[in-house]
PDB file of N, CA and C in Angstrom:
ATOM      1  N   UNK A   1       0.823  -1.175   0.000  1.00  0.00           N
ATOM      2  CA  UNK A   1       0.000   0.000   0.000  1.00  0.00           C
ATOM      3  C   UNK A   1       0.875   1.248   0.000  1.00  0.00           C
ATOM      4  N   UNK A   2       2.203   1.420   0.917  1.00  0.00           N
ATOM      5  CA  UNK A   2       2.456   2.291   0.797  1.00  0.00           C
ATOM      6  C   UNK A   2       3.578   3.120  -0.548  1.00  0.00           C
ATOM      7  N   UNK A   3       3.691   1.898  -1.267  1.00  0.00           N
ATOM      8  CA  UNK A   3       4.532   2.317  -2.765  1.00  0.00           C
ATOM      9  C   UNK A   3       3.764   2.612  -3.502  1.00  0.00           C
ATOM     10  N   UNK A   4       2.359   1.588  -3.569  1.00  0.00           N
ATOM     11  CA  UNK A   4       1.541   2.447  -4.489  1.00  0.00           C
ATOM     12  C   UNK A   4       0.831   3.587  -4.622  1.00  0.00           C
ATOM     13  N   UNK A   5       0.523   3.950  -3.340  1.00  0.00           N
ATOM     14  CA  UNK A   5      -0.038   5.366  -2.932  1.00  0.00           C
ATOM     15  C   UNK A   5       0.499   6.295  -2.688  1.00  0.00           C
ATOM     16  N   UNK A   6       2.291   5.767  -2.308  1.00  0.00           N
ATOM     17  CA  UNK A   6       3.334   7.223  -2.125  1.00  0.00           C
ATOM     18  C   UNK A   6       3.474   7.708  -3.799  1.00  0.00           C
ATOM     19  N   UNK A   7       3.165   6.281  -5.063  1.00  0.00           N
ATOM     20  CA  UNK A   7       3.548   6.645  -6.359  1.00  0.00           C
ATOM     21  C   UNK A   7       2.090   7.336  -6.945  1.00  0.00           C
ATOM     22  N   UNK A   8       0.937   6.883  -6.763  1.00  0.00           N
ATOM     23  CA  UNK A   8       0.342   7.727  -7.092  1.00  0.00           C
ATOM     24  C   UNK A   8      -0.539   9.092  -6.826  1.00  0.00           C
ATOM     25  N   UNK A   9      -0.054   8.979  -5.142  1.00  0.00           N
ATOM     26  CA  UNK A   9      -0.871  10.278  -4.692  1.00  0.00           C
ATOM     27  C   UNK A   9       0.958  11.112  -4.120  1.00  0.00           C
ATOM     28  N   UNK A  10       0.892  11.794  -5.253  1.00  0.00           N
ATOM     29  CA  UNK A  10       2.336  12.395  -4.240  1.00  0.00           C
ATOM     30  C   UNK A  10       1.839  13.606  -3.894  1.00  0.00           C
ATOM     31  N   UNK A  11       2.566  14.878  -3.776  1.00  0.00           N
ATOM     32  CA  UNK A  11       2.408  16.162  -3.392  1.00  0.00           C
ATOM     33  C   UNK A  11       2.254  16.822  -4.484  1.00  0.00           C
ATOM     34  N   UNK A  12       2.575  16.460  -5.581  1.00  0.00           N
ATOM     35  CA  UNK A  12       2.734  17.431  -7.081  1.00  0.00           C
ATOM     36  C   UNK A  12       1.531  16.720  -7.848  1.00  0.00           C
ATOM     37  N   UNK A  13       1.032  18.219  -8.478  1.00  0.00           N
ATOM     38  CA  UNK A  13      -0.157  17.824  -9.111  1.00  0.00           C
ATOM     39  C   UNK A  13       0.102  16.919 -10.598  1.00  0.00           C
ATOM     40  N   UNK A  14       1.193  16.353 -10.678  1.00  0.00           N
ATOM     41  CA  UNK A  14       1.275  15.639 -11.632  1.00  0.00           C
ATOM     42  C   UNK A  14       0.967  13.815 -11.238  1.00  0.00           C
ATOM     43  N   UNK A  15       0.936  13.923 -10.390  1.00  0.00           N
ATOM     44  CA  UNK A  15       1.017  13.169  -9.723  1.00  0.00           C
ATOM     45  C   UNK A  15      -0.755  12.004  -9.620  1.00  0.00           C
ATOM     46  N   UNK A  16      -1.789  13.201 -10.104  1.00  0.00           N
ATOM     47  CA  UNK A  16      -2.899  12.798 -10.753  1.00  0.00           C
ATOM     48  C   UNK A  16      -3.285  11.996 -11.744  1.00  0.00           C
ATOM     49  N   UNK A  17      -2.080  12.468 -12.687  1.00  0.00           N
ATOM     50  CA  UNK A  17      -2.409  11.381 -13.755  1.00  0.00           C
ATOM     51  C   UNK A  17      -1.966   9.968 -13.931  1.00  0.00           C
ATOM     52  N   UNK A  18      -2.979   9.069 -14.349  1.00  0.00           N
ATOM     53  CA  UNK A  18      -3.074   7.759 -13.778  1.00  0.00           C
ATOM     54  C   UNK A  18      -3.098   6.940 -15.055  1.00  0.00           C
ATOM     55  N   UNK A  19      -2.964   7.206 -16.160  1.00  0.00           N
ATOM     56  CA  UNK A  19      -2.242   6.700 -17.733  1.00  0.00           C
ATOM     57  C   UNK A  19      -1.121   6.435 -17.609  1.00  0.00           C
ATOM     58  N   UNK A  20      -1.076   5.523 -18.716  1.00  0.00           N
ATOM     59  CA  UNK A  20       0.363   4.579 -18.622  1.00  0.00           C
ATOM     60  C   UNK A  20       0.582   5.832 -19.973  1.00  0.00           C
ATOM     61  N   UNK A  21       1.675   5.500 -20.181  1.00  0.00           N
ATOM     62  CA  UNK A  21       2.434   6.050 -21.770  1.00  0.00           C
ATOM     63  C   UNK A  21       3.788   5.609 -22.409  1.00  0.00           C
ATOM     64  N   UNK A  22       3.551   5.788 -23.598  1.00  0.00           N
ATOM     65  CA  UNK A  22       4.576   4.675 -24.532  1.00  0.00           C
ATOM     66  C   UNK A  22       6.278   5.125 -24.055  1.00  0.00           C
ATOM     67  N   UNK A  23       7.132   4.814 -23.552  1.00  0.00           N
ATOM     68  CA  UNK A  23       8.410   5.119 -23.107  1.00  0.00           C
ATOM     69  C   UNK A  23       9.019   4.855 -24.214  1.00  0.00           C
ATOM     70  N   UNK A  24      10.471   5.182 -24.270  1.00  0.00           N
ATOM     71  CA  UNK A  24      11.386   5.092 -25.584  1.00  0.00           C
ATOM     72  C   UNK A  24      11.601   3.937 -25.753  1.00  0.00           C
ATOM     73  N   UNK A  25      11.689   3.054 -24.815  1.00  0.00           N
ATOM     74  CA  UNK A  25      11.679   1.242 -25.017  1.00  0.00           C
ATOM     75  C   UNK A  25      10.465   0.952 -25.782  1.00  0.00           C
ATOM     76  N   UNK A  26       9.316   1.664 -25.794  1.00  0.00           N
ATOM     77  CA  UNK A  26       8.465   0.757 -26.611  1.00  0.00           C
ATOM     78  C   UNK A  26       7.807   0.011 -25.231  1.00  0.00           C
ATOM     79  N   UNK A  27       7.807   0.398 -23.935  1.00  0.00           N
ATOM     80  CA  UNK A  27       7.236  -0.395 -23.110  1.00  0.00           C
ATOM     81  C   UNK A  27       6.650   0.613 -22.100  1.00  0.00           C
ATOM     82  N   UNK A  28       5.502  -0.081 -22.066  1.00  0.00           N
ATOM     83  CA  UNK A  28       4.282   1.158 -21.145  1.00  0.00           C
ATOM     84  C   UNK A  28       5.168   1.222 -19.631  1.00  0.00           C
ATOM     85  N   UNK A  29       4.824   2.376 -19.311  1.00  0.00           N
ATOM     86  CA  UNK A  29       4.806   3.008 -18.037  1.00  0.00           C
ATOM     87  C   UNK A  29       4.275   4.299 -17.744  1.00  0.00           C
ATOM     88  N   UNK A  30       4.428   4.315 -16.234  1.00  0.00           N
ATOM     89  CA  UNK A  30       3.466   5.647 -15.450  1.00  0.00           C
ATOM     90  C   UNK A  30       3.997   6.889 -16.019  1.00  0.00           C
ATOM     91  N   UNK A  31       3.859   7.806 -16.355  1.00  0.00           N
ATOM     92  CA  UNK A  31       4.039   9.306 -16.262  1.00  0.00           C
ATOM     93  C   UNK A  31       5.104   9.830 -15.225  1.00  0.00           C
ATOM     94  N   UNK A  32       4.941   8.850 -14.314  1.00  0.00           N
ATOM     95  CA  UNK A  32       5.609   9.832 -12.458  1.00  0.00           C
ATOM     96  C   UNK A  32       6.730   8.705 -12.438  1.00  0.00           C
ATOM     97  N   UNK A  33       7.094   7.838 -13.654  1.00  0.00           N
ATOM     98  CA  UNK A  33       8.101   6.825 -13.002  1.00  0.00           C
ATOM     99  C   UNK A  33       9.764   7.240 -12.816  1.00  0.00           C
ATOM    100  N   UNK A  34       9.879   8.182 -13.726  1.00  0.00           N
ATOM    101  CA  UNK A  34      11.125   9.125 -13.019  1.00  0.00           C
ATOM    102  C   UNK A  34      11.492   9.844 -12.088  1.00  0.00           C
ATOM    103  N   UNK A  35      10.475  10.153 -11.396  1.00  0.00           N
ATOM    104  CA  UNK A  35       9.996  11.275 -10.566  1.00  0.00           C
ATOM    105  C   UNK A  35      10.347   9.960  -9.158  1.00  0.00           C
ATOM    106  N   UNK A  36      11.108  11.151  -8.546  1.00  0.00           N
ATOM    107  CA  UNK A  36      11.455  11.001  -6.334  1.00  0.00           C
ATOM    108  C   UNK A  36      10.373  10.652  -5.774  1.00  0.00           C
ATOM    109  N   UNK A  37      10.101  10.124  -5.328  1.00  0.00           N
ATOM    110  CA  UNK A  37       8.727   9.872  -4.608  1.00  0.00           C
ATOM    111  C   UNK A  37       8.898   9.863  -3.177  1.00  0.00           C
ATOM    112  N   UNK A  38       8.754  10.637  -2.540  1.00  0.00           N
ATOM    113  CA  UNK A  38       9.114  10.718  -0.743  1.00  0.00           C
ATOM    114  C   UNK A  38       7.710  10.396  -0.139  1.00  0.00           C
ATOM    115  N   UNK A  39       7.881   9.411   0.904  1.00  0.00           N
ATOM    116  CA  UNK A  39       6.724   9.548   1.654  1.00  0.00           C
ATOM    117  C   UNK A  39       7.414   9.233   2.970  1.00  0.00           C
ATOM    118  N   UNK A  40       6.315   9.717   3.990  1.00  0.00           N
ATOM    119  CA  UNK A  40       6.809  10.365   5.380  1.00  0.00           C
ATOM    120  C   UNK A  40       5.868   9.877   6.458  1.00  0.00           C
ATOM    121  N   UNK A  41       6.399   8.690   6.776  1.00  0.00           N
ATOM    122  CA  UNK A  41       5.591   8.328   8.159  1.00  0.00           C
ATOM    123  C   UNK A  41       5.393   9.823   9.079  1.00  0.00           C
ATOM    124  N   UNK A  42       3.778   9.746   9.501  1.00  0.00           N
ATOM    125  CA  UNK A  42       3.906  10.477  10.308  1.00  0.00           C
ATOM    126  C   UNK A  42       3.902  10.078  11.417  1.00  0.00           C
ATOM    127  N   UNK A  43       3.064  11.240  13.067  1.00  0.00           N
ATOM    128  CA  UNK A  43       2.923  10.900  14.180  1.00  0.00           C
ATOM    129  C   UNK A  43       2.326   9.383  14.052  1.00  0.00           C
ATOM    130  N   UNK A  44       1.021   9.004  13.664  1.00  0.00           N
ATOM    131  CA  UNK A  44       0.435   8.030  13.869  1.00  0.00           C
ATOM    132  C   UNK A  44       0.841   6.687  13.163  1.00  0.00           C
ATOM    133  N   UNK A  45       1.415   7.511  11.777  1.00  0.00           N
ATOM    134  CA  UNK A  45       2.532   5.965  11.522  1.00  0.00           C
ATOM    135  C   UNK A  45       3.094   5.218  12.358  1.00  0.00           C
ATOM    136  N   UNK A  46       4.247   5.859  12.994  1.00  0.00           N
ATOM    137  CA  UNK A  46       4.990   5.788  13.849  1.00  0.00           C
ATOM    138  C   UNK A  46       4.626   5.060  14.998  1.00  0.00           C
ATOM    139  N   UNK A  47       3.500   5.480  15.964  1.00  0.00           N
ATOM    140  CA  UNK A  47       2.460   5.103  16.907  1.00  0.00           C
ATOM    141  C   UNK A  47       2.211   3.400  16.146  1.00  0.00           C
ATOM    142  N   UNK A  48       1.867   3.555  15.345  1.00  0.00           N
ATOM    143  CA  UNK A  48       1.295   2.375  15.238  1.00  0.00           C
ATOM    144  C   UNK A  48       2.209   1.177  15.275  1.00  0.00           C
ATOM    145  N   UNK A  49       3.312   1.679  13.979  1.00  0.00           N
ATOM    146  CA  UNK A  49       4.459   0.784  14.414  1.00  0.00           C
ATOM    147  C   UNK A  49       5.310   0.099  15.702  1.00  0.00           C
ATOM    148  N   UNK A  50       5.386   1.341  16.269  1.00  0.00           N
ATOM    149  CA  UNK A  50       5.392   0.718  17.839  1.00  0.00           C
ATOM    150  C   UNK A  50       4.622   0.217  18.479  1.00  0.00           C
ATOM    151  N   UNK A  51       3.431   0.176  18.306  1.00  0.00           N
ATOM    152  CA  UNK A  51       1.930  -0.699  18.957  1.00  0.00           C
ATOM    153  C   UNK A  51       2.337  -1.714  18.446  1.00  0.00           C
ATOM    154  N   UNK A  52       2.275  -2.054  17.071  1.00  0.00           N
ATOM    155  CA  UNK A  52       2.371  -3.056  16.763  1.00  0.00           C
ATOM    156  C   UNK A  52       4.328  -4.420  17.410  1.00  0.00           C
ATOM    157  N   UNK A  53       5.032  -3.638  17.363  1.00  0.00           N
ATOM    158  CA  UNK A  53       6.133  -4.069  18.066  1.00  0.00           C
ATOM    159  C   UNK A  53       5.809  -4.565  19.489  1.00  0.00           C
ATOM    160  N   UNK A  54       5.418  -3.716  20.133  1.00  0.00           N
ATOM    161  CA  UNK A  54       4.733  -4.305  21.381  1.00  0.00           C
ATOM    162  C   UNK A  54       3.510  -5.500  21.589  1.00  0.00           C
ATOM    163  N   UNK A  55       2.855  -5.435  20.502  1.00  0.00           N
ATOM    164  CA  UNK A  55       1.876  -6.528  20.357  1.00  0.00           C
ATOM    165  C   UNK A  55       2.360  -8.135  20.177  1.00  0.00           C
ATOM    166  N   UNK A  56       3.598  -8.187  19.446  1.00  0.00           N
ATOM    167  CA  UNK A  56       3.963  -8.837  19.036  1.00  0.00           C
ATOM    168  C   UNK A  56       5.194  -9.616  20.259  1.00  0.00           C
ATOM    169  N   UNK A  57       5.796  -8.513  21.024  1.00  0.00           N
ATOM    170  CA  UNK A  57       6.824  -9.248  22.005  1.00  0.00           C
ATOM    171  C   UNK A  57       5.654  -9.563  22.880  1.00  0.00           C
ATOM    172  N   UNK A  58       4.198  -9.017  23.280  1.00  0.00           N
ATOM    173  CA  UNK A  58       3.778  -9.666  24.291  1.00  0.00           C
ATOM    174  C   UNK A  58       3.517 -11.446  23.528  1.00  0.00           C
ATOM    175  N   UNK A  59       3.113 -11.184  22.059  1.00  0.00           N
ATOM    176  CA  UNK A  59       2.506 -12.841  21.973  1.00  0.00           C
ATOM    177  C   UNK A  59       3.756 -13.639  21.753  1.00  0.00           C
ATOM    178  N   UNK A  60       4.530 -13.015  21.546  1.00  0.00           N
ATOM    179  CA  UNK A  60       6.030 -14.298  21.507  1.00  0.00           C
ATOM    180  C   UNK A  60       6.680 -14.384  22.440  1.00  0.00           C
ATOM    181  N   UNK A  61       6.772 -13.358  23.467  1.00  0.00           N
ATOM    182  CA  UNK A  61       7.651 -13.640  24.961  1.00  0.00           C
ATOM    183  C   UNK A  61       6.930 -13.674  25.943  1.00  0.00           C
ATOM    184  N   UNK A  62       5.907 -12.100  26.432  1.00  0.00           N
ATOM    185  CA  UNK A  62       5.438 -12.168  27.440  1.00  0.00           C
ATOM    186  C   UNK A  62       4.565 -13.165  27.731  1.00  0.00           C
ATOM    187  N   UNK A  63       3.377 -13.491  26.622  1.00  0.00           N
ATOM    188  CA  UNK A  63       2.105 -14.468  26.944  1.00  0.00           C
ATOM    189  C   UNK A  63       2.360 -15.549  27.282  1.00  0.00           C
ATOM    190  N   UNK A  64       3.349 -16.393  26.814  1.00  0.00           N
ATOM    191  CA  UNK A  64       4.239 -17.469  26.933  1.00  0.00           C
ATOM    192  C   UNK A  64       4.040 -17.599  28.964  1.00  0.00           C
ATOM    193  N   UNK A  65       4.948 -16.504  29.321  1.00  0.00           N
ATOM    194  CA  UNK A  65       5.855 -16.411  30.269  1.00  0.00           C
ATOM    195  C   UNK A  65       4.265 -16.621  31.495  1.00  0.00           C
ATOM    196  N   UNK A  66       3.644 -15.462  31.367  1.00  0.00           N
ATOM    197  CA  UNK A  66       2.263 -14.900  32.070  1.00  0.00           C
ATOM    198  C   UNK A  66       1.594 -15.991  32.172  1.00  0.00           C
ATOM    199  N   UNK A  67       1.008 -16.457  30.964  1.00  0.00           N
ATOM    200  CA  UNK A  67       0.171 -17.279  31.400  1.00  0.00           C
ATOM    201  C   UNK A  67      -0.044 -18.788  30.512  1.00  0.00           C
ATOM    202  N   UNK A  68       1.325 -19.163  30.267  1.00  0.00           N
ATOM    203  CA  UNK A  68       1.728 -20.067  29.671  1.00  0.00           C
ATOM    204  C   UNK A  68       0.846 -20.997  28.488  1.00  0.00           C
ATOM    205  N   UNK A  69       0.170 -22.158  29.491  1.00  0.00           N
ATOM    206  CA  UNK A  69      -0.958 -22.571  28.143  1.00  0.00           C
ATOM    207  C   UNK A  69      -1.961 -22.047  28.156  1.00  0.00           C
ATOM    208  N   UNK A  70      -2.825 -21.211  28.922  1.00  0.00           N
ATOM    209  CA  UNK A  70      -4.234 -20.937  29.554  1.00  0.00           C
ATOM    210  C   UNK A  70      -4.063 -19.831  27.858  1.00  0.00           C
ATOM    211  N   UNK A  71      -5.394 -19.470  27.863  1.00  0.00           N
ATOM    212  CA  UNK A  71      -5.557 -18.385  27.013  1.00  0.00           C
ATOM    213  C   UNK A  71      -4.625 -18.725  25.030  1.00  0.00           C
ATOM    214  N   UNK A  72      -4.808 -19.710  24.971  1.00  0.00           N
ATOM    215  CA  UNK A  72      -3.474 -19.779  23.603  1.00  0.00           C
ATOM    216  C   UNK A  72      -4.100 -18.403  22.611  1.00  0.00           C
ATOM    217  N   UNK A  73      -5.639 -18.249  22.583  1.00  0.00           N
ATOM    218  CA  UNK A  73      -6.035 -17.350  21.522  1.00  0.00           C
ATOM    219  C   UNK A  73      -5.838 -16.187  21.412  1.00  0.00           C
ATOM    220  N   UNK A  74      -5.482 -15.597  22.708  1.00  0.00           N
ATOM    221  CA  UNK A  74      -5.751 -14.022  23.502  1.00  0.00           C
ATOM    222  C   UNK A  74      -4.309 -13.239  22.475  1.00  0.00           C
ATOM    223  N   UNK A  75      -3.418 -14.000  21.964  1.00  0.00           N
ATOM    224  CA  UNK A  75      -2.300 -13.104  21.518  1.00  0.00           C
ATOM    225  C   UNK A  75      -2.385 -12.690  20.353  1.00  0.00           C
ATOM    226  N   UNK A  76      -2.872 -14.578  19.565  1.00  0.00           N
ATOM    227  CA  UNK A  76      -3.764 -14.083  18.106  1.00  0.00           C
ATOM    228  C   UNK A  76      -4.862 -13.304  18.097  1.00  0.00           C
ATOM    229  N   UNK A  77      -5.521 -13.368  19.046  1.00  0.00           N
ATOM    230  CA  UNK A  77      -7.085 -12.158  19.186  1.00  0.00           C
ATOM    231  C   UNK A  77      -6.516 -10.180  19.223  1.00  0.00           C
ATOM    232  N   UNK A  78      -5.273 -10.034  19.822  1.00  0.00           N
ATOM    233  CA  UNK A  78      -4.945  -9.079  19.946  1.00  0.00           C
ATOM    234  C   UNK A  78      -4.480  -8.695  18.745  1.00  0.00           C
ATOM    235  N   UNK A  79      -3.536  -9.491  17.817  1.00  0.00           N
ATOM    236  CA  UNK A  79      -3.236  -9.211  16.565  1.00  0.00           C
ATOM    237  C   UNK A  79      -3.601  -8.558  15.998  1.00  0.00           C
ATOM    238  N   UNK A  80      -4.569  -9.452  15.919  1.00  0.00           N
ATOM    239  CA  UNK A  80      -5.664  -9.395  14.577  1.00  0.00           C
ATOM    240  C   UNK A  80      -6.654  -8.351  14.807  1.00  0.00           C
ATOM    241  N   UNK A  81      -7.391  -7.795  15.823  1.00  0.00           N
ATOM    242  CA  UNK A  81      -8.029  -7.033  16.887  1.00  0.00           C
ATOM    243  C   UNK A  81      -7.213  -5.535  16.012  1.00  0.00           C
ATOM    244  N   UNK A  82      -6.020  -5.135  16.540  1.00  0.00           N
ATOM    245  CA  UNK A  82      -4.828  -4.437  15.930  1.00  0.00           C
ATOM    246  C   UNK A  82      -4.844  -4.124  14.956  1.00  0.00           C
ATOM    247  N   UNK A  83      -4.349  -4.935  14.216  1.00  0.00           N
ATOM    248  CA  UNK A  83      -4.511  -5.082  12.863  1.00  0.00           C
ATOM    249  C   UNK A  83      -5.655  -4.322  12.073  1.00  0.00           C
ATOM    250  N   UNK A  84      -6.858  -5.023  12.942  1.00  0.00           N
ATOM    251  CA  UNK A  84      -8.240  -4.880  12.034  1.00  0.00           C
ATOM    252  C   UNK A  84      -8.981  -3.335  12.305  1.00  0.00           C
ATOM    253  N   UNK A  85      -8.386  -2.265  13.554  1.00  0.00           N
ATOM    254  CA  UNK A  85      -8.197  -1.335  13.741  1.00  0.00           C
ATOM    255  C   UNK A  85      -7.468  -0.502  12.701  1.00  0.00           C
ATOM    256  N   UNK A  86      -5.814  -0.826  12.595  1.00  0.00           N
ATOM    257  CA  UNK A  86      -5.297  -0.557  11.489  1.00  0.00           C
ATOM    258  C   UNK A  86      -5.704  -0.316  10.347  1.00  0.00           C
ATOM    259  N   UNK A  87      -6.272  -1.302   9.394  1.00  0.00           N
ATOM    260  CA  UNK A  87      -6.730  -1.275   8.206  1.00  0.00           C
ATOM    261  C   UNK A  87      -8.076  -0.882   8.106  1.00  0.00           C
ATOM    262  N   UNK A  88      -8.835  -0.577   9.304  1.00  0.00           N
ATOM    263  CA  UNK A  88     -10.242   0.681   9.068  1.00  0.00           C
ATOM    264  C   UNK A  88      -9.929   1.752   9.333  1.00  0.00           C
ATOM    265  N   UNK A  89      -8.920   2.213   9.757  1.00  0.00           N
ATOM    266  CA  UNK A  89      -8.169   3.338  10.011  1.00  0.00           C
ATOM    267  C   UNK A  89      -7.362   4.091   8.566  1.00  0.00           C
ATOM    268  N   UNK A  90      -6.957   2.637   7.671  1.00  0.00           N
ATOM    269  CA  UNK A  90      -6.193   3.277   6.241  1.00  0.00           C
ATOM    270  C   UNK A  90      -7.465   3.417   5.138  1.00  0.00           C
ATOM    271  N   UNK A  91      -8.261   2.386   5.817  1.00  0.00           N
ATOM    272  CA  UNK A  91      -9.493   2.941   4.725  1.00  0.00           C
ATOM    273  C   UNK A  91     -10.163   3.965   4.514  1.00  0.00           C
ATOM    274  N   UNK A  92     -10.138   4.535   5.785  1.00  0.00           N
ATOM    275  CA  UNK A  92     -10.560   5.959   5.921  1.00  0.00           C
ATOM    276  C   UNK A  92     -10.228   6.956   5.678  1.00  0.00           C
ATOM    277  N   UNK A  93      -8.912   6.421   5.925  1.00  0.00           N
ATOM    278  CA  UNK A  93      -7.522   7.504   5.859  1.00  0.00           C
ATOM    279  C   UNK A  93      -7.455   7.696   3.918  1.00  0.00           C
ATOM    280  N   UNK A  94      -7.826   6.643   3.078  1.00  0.00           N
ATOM    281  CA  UNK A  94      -7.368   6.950   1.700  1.00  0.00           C
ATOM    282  C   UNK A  94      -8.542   6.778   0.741  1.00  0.00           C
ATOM    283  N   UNK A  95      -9.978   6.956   1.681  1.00  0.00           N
ATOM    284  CA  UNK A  95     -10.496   7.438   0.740  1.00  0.00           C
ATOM    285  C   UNK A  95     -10.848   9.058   1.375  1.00  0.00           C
ATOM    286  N   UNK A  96     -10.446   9.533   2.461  1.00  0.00           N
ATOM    287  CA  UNK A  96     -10.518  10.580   2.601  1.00  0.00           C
ATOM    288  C   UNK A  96      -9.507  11.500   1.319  1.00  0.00           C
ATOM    289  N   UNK A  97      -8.426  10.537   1.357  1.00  0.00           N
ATOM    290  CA  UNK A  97      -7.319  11.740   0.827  1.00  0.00           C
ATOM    291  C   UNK A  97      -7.942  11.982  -0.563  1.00  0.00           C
ATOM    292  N   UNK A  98      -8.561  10.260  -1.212  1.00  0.00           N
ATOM    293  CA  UNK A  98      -9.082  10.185  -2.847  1.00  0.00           C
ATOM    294  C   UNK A  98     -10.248  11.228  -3.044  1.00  0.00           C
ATOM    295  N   UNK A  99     -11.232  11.636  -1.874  1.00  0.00           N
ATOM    296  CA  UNK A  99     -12.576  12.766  -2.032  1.00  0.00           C
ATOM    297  C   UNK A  99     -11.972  14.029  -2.342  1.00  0.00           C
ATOM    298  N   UNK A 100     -10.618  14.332  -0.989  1.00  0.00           N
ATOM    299  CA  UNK A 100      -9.750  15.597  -1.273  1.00  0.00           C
ATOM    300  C   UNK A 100      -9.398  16.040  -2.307  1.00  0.00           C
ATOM    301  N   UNK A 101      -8.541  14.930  -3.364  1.00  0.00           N
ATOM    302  CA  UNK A 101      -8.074  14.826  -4.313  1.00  0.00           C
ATOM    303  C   UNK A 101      -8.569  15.223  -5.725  1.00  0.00           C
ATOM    304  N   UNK A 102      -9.645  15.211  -5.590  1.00  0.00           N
ATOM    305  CA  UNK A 102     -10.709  15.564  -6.652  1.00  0.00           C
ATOM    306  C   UNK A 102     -11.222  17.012  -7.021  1.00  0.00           C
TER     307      UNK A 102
END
């Protein structure tokens, strides 16, 4: 998600157009495929990445340790729980930017 959306939603309004076009090879590509493409975790990137780091040492070290066999689901439930936060969070997040965009 984030190569394709840092390549087609950049900061420059060229960055809109979403046609392929004939290159000197004779072989299709994007418009923006020469073009720098920076993208920039922000605050909540960031946040999340570390949530997610922490999610992950509790189900591989801590849960183990805590509460050994009891609970086996509670680490996969948190995951995924996470996770599924996450990705209603980017859905929102990119069709907000796609309404903006227009």
């Amino acid at each position: 998600m984030w190569f394709g959306f840092s390549s087609h939603f950049s900061e420059s309004k060229a960055g809109k157009a979403s046609s392929l076009v004939l290159g000197k090879d004779d072989k299709l590509r994007s418009p923006n495929a020469n073009r720098d493409v920076k993208f920039v975790f922000g605050w909540y990137g960031k946040a999340y990445l570390l949530g997610l780091f922490v999610v992950e040492i509790w189900g591989q070290f801590l849960h183990p340790i805590i509460f050994g066999n009891r609970l086996p689901f509670l680490s996969l439930m948190m995951i995924s729980i996470y996770c599924a936060i996450e990705m209603t969070y980017s859905w929102i997040w990119q069709l907000g930017y796609i309404v903006k965009s227009r």
